[in-house]
Each structure stands twice: as structure tokens, then as C-alpha cells.
Protein backbone atom coordinates (compact mmCIF):
# COMPACT_ATOMS: atom_id res chain seq x y z
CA UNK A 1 11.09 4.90 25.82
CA UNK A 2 11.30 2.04 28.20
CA UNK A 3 14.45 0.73 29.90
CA UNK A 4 14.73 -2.64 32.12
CA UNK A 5 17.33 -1.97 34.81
CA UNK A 6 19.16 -4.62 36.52
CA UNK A 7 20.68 -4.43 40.18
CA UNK A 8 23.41 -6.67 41.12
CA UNK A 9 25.29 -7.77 43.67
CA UNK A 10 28.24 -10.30 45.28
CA UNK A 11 26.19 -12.85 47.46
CA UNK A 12 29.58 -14.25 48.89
CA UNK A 13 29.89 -11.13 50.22
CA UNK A 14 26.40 -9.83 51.38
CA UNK A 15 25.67 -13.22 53.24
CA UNK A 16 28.69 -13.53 55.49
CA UNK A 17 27.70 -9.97 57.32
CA UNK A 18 25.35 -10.10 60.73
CA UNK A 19 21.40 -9.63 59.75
CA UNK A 20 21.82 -6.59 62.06
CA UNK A 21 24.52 -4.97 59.91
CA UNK A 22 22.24 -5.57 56.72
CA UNK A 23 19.16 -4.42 58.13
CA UNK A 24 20.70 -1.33 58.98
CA UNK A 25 21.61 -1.31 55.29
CA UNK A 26 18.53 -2.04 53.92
CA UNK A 27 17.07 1.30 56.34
CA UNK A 28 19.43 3.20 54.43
CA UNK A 29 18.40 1.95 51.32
CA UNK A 30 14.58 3.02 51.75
CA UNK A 31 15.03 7.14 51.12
CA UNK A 32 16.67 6.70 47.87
CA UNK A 33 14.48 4.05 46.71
CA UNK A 34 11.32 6.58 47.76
CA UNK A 35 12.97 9.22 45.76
CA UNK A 36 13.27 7.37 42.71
CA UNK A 37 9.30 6.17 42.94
CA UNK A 38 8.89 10.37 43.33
CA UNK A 39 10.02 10.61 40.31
CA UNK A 40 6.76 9.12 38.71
CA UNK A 41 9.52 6.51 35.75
CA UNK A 42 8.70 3.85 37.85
CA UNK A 43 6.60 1.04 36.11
CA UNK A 44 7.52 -2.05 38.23
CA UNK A 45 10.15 -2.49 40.32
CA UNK A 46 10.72 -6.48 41.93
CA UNK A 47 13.32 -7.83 44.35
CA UNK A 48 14.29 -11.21 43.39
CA UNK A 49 15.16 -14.66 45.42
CA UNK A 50 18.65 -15.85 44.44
CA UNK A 51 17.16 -19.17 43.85
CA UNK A 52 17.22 -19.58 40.00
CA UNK A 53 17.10 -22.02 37.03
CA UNK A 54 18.16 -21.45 33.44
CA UNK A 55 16.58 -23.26 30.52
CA UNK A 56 18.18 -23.47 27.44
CA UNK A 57 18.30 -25.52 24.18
CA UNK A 58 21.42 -28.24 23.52
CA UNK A 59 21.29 -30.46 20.78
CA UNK A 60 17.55 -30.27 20.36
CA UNK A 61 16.34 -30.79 24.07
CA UNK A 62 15.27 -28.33 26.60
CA UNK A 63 17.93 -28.83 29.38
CA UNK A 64 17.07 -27.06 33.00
CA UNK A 65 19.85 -26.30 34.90
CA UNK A 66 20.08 -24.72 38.16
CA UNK A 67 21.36 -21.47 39.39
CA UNK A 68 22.01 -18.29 36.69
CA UNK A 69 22.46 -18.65 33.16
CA UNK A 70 25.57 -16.45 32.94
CA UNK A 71 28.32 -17.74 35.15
CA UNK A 72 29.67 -14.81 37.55
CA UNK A 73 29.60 -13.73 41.15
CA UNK A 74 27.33 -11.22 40.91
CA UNK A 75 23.65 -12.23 41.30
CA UNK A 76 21.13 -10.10 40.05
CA UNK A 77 18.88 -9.25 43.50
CA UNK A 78 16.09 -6.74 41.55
CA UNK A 79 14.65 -5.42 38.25
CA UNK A 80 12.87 -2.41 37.70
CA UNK A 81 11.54 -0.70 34.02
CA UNK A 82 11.46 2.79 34.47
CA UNK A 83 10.33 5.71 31.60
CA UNK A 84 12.42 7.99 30.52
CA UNK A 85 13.20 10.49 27.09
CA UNK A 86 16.72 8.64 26.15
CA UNK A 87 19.67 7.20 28.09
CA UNK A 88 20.92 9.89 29.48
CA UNK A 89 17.49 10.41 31.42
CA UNK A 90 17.32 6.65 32.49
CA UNK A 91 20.69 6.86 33.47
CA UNK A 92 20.17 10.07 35.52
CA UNK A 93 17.20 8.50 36.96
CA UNK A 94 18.89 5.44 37.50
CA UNK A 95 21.33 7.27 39.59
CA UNK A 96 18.71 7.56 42.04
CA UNK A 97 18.39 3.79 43.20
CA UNK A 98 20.17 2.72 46.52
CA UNK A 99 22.70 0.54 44.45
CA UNK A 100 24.00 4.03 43.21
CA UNK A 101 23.51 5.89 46.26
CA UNK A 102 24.61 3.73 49.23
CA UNK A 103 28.24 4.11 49.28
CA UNK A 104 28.46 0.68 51.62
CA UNK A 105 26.77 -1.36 48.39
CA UNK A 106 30.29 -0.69 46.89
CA UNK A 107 31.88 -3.40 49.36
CA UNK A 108 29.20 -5.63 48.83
CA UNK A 109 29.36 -5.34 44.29
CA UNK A 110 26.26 -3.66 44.02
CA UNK A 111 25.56 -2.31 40.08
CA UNK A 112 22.90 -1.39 38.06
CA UNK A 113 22.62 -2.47 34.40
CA UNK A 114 20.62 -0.41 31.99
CA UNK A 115 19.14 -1.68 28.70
CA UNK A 116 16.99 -0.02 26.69
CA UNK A 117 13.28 -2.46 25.43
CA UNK A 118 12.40 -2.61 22.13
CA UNK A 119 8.83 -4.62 22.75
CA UNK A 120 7.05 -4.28 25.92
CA UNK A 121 3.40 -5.70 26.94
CA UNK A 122 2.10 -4.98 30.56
CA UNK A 123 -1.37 -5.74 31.77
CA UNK A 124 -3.74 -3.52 29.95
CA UNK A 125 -0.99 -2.25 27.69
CA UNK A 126 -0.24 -1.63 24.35
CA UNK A 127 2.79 -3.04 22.39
């Protein structure tokens, strides 16, 4: 079974903190993220800009609008599909990304969403 996983966080907060401060973070970031590609679940895992547009339907047109569809502080910053038996196993595998493991990407509203795909088509995959 497949999963897409979604890792958030709270701009506002992230960007008023030195680039020394987040580097540092990042560093700490790169064991965990190494163990969960150990793990072999990994399909593709992508950072993402914050820059963003939304396109949606009203009243018959296709209206573009900048920024995130869904209107909150947290940003989504990366997406990863991982393998796994059931939710319990994505979820313990889950648990080994940096936005679980870093207790400093608490202050800054780091999360991970889980959700489970039902139809999946990679390069040189099968539905």
C-alpha cells in the first residue's frame, strides 16, 4: 500500500530566525532523514518552494489564484510516498522523518500528514 505524506510547517516563524540558526537545523535534520531512506519505503521524497498557485473552478471558469488553496499558516515545505503494510507501518515509518524527530521543528509547527493512495502511476509503473 502506498501513502503520500505531507510535512508542514509555520513560515512566519521559520523565516524570522538567522540562516545560521536554520542551517544548523537543517544539519540536524540530515541523520533522520538518512534513516528513513534506510528503510528502503521511500519512493520519492521532494522539498517544495513556498511559492504556490491554486486553480479551481467558480461559476464555470478556471480562476488561478495565488498562494495555497487551503487558507492556514502552515505551508506544506515537502512530500514524500513511502510503502508500507497498513497505517500503522507508515505511521511508524513516518516517525522517522526530521519533522518527527527534531524536537526544535516543534517551535517552528512542523507536522506530517499521512494519507493513504488509492491510484498511483510513476514512470514505468503500473496502476
Amino acid at each position: 500500500m502506498k501513502f503520500i505524506c505531507f510535512g508542514y510547517f509555520d513560515p512566519e516563524k521559520m523565516d524570522t530566525r538567522p540562516k545560521s540558526e536554520m542551517d544548523a537545523l537543517m544539519l540536524e535534520c540530515q541523520p533522520h532523514i538518512e534513516e528513513l531512506y534506510k528503510s528502503g519505503q521511500v519512493i520519492v521524497d521532494v522539498g517544495l518552494e513556498s511559492d504556490a498557485k491554486s486553480l479551481q473552478r467558480v461559476n464555470g471558469s478556471l480562476m488561478v489564484t495565488d498562494g495555497s488553496f487551503v487558507e492556514t499558516k502552515a505551508v506544506i515545505g515537502s512530500a514524500f510516498i513511502i510503502e508500507a503494510r497498513d497505517m500503522d507501518d507508515a505511521i511508524r515509518l513516518t516517525s522517522l522523518h526530521p519533522g518527527a524527530q527534531v524536537n526544535a521543528g516543534e517551535e517552528f509547527g512542523w507536522g506530517i500528514e499521512i494519507r493513504p493512495i488509492h491510484y498511483f502511476k510513476g514512470i514505468g509503473s503500473e496502476v
